[in-house]
PDB file of N, CA and C in Angstrom:
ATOM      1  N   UNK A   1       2.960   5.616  -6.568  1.00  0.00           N
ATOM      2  CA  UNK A   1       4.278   5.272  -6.041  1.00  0.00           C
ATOM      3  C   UNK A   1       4.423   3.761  -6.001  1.00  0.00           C
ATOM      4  N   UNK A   2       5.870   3.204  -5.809  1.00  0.00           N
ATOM      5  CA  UNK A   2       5.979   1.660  -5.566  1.00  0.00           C
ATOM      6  C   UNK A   2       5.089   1.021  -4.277  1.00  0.00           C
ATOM      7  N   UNK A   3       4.666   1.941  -3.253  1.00  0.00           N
ATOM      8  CA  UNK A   3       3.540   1.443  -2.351  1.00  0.00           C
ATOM      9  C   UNK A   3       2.106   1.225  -2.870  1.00  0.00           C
ATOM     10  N   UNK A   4       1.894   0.989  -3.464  1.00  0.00           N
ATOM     11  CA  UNK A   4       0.630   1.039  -4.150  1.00  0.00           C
ATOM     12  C   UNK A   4       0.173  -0.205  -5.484  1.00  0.00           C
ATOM     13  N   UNK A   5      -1.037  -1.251  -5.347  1.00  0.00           N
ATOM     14  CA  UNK A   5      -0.419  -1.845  -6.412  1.00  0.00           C
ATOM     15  C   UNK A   5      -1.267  -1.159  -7.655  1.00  0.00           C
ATOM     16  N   UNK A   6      -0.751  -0.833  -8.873  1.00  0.00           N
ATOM     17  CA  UNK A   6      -1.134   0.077 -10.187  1.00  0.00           C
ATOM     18  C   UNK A   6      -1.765  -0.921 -10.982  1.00  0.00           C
ATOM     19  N   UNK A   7      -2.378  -1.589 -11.082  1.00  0.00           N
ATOM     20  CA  UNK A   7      -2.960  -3.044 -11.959  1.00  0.00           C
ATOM     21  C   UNK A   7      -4.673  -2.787 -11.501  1.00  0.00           C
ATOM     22  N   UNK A   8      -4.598  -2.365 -10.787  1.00  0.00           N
ATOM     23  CA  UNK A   8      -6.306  -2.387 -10.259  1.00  0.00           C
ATOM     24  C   UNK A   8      -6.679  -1.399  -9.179  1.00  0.00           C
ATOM     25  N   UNK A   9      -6.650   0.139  -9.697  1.00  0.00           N
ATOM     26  CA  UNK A   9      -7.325   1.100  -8.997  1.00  0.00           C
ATOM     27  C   UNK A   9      -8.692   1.124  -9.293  1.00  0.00           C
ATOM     28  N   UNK A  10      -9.397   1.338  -8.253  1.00  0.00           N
ATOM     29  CA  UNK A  10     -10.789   1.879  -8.258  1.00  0.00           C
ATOM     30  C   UNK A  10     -11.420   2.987  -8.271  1.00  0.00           C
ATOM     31  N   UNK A  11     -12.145   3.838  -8.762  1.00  0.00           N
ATOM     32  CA  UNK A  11     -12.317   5.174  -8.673  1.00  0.00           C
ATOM     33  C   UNK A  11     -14.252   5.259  -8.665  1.00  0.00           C
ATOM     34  N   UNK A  12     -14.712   5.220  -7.184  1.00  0.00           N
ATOM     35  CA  UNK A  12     -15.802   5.212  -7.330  1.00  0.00           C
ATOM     36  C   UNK A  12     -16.454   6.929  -7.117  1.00  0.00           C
ATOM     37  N   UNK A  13     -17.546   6.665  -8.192  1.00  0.00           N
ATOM     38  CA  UNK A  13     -18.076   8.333  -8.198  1.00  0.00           C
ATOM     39  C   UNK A  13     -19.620   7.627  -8.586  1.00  0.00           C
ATOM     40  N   UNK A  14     -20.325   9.021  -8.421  1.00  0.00           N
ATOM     41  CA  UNK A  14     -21.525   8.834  -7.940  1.00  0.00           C
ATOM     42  C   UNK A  14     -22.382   9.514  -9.248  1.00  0.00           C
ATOM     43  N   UNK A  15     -23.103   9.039  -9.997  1.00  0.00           N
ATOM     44  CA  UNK A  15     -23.643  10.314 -11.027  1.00  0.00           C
ATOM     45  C   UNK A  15     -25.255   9.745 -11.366  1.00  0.00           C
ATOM     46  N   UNK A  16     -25.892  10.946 -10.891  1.00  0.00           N
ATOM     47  CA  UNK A  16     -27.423  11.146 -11.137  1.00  0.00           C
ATOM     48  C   UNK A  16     -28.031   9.963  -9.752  1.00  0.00           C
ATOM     49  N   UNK A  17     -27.774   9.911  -8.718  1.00  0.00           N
ATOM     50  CA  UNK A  17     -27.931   9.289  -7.641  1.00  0.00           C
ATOM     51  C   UNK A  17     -27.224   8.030  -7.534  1.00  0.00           C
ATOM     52  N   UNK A  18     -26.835   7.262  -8.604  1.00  0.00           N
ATOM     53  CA  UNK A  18     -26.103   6.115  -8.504  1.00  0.00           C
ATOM     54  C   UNK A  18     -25.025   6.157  -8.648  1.00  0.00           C
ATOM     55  N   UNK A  19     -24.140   4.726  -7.908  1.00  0.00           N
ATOM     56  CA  UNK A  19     -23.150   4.693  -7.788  1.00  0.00           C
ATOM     57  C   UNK A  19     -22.302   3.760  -8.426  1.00  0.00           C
ATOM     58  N   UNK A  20     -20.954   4.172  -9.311  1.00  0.00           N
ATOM     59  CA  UNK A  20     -20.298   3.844 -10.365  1.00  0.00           C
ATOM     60  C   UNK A  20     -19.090   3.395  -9.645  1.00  0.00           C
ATOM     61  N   UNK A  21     -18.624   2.412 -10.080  1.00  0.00           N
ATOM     62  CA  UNK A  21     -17.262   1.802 -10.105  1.00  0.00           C
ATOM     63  C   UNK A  21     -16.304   1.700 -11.428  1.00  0.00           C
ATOM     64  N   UNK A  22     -15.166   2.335 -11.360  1.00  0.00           N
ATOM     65  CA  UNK A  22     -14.288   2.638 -12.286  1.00  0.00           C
ATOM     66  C   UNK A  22     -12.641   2.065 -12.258  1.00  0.00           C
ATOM     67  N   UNK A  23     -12.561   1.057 -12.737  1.00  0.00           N
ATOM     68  CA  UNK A  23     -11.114   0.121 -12.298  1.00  0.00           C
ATOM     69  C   UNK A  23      -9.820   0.503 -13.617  1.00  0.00           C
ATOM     70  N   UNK A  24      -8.956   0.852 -12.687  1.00  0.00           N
ATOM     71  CA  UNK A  24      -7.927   1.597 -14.410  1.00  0.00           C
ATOM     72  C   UNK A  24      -6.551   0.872 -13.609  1.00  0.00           C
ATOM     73  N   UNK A  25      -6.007   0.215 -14.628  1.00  0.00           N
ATOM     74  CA  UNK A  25      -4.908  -0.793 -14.836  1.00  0.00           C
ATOM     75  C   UNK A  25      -3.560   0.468 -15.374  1.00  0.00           C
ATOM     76  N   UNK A  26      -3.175   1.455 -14.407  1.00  0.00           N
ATOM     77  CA  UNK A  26      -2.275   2.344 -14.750  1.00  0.00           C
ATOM     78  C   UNK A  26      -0.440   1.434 -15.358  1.00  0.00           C
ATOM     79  N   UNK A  27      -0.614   0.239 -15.377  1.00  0.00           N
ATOM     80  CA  UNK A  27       0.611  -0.732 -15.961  1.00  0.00           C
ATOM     81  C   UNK A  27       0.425  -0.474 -17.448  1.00  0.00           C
ATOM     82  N   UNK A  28      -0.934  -0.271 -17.979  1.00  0.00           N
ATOM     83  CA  UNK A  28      -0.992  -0.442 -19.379  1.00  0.00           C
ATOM     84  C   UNK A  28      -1.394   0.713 -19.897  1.00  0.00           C
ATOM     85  N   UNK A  29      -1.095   0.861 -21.180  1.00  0.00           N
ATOM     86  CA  UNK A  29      -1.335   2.994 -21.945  1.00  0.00           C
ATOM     87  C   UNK A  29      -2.492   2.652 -22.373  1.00  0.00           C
ATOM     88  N   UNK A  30      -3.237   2.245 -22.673  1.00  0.00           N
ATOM     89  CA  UNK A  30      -4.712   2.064 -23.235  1.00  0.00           C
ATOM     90  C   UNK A  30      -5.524   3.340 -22.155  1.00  0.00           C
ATOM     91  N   UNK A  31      -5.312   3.621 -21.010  1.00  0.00           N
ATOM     92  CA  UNK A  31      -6.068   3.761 -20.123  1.00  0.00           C
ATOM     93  C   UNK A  31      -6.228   5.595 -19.999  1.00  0.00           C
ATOM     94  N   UNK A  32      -4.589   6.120 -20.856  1.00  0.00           N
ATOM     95  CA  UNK A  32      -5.023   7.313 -21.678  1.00  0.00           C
ATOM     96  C   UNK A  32      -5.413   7.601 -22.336  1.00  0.00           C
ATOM     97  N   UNK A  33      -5.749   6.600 -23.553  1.00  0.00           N
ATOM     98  CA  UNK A  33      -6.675   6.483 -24.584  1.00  0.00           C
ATOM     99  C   UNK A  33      -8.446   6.927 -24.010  1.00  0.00           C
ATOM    100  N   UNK A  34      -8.468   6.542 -22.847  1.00  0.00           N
ATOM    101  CA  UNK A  34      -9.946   6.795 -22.408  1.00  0.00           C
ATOM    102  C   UNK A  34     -10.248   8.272 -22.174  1.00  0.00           C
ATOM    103  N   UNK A  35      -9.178   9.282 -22.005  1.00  0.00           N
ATOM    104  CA  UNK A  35     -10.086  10.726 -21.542  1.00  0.00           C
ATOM    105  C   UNK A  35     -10.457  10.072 -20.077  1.00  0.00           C
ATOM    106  N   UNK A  36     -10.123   9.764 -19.380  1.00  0.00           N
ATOM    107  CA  UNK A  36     -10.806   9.669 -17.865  1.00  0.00           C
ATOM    108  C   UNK A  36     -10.103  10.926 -17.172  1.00  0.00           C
ATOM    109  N   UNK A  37     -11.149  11.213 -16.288  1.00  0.00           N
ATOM    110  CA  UNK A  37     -11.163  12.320 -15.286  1.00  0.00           C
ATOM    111  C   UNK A  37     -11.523  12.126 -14.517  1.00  0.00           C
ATOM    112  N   UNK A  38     -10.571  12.787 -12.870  1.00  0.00           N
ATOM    113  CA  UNK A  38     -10.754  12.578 -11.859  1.00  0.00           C
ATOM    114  C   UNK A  38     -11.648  13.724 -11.570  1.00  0.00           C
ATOM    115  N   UNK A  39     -12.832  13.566 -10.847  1.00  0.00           N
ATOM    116  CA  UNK A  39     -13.442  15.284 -10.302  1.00  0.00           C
ATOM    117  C   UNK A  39     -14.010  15.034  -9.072  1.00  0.00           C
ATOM    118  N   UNK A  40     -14.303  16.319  -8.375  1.00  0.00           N
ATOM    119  CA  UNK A  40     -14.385  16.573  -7.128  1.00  0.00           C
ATOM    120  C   UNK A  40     -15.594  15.381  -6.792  1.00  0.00           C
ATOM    121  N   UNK A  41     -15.812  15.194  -5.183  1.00  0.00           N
ATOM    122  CA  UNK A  41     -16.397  13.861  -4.639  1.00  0.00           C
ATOM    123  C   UNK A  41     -16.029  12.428  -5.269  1.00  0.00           C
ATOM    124  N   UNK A  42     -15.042  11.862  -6.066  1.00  0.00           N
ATOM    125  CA  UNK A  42     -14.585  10.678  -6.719  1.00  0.00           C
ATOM    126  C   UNK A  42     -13.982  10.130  -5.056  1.00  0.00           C
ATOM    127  N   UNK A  43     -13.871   8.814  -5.186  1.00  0.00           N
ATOM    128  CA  UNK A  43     -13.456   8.103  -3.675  1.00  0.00           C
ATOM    129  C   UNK A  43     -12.856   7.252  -4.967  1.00  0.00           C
ATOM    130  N   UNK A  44     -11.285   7.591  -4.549  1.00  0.00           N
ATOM    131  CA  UNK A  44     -10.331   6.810  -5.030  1.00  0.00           C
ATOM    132  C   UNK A  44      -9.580   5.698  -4.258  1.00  0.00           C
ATOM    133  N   UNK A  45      -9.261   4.491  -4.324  1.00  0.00           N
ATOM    134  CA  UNK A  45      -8.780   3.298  -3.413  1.00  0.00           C
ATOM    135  C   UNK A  45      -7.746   2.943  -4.360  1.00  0.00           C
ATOM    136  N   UNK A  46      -6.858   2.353  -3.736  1.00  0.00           N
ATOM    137  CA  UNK A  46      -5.527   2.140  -4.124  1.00  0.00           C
ATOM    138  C   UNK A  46      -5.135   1.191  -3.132  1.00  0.00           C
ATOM    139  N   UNK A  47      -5.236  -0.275  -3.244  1.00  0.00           N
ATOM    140  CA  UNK A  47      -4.073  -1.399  -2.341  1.00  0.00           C
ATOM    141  C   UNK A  47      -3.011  -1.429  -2.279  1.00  0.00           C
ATOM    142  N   UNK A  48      -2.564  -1.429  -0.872  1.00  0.00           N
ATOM    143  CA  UNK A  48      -1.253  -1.907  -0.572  1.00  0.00           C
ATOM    144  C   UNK A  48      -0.668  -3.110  -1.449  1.00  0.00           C
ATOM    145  N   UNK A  49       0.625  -3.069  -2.192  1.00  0.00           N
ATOM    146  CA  UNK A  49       1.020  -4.068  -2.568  1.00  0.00           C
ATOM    147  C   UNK A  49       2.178  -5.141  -1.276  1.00  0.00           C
ATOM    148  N   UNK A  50       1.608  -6.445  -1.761  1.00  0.00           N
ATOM    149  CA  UNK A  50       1.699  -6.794  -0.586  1.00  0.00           C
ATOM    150  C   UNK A  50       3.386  -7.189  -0.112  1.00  0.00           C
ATOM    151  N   UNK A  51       4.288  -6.548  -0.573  1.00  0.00           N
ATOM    152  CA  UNK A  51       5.651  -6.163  -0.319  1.00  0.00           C
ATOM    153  C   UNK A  51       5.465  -5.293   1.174  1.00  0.00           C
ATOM    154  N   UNK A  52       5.082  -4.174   0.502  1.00  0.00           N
ATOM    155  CA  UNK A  52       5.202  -3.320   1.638  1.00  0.00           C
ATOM    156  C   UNK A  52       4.399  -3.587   2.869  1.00  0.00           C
ATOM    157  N   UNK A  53       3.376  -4.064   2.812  1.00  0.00           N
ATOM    158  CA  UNK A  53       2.538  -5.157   4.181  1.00  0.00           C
ATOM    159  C   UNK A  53       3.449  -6.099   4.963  1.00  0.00           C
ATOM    160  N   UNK A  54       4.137  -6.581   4.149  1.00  0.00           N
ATOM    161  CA  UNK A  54       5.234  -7.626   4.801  1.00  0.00           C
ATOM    162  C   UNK A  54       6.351  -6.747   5.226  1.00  0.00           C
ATOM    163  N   UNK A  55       6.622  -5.853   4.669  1.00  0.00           N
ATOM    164  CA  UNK A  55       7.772  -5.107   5.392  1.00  0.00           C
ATOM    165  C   UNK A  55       7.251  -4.304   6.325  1.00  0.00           C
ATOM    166  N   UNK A  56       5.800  -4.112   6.389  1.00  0.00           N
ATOM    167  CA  UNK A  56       5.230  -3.093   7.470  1.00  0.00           C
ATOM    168  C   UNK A  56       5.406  -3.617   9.250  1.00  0.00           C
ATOM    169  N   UNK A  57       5.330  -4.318   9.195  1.00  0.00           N
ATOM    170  CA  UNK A  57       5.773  -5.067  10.881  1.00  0.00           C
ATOM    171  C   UNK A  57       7.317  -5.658  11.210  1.00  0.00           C
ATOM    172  N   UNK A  58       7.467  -5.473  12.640  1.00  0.00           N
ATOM    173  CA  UNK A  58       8.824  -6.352  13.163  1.00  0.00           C
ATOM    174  C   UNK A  58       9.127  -7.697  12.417  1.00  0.00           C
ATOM    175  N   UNK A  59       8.257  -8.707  12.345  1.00  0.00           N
ATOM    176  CA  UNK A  59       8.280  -9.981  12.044  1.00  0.00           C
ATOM    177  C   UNK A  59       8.906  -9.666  10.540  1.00  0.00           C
ATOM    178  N   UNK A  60       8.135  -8.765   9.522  1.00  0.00           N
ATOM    179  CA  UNK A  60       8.406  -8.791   8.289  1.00  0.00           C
ATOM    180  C   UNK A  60       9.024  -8.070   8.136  1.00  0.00           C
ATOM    181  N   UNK A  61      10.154  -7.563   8.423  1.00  0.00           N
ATOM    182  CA  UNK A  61      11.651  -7.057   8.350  1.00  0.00           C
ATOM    183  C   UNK A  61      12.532  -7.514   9.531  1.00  0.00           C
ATOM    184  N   UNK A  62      13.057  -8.731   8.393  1.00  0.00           N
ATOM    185  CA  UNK A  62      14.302  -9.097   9.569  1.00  0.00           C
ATOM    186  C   UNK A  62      15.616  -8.684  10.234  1.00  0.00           C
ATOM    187  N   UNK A  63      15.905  -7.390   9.264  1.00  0.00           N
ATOM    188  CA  UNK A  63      16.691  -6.510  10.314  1.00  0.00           C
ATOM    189  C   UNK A  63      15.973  -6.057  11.552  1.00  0.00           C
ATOM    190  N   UNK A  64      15.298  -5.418  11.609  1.00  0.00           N
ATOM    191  CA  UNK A  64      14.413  -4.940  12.609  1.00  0.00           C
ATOM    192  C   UNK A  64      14.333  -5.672  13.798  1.00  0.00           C
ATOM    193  N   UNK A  65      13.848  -7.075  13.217  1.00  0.00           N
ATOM    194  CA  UNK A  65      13.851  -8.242  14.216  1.00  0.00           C
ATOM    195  C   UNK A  65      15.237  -8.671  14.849  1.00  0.00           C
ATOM    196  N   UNK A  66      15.903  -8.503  14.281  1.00  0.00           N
ATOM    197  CA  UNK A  66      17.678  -9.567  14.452  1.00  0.00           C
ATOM    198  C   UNK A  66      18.222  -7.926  15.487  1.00  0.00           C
ATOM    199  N   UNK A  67      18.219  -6.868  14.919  1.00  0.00           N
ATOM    200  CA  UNK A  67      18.077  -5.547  16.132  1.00  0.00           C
ATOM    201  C   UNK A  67      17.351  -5.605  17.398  1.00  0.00           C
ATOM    202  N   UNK A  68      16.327  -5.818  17.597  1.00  0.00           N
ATOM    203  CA  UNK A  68      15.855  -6.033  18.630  1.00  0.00           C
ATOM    204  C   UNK A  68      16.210  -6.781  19.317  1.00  0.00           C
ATOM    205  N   UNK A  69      16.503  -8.181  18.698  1.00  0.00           N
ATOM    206  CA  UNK A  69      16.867  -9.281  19.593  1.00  0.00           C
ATOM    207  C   UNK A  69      18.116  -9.024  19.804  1.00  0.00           C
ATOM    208  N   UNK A  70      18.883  -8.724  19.167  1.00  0.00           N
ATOM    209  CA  UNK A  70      20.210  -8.156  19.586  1.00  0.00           C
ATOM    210  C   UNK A  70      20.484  -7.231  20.774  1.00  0.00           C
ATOM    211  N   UNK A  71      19.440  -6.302  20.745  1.00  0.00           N
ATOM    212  CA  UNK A  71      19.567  -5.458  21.784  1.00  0.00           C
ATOM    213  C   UNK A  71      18.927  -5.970  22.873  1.00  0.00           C
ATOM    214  N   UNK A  72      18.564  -6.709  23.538  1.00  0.00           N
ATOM    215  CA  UNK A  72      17.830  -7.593  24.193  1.00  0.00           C
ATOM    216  C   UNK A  72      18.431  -8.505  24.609  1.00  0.00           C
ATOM    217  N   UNK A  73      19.687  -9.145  24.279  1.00  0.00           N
ATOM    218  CA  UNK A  73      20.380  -9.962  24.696  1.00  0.00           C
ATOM    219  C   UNK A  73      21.643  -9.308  25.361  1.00  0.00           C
ATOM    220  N   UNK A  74      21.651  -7.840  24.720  1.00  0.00           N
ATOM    221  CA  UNK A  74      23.007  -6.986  25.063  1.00  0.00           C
ATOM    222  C   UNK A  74      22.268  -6.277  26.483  1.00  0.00           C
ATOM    223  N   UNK A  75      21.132  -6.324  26.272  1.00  0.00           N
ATOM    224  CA  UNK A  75      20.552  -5.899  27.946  1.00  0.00           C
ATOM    225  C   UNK A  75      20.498  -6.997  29.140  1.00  0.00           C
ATOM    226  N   UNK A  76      20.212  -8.314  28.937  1.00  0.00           N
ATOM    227  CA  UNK A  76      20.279  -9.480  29.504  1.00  0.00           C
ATOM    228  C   UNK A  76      21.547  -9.215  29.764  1.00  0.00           C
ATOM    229  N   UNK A  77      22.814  -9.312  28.873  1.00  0.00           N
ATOM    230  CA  UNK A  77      24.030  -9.305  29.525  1.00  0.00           C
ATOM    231  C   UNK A  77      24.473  -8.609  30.300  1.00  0.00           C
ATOM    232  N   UNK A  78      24.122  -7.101  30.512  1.00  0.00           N
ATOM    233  CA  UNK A  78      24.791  -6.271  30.884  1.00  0.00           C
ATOM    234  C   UNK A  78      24.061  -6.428  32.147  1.00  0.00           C
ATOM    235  N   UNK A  79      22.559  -6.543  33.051  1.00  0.00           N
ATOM    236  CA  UNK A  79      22.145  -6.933  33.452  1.00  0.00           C
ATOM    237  C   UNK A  79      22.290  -7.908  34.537  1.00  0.00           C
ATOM    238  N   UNK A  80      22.741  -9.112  34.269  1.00  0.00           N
ATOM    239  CA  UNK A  80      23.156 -10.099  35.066  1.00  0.00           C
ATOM    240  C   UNK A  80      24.490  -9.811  35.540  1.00  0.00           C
ATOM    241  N   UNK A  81      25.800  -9.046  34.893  1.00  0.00           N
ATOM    242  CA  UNK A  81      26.769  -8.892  35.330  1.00  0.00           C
ATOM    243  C   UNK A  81      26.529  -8.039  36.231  1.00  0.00           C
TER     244      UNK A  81
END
């Protein structure tokens, strides 16, 4: 999905006691060219792209913020009267 950044997944799996790291750049078609397969016990990681990190909090959505403070000043007012 657009939450996710697709340039550098990791897909670590484990074979004959050791442990493998597998990085697939899903932006580019080469990466069907490989036959890769996902199979059971694989530990797949996928980063936040950092859009959605910044939109994940109050501070980093300024509607959110300019709402709050809005409502916060409409309580102050109503308040003191």
């Amino acid at each position: 999905t657009i939450t996710g950044v697709r340039r550098d997944i990791k897909v670590i799996r484990e074979i004959k006691n050791e442990t493998k790291v597998f990085s697939i750049d899903l932006t580019k078609s080469d990466f069907l060219n490989n036959n890769f397969q996902i199979f059971s016990g694989d530990i797949i990681i996928v980063n936040p792209n950092s859009t959605r990190i910044k939109n994940a909090g109050i501070i980093g959505n300024s509607g959110t913020l300019l709402s709050l403070l809005s409502f916060l000043l409409s309580s102050i007012i109503v308040l003191n009267r």
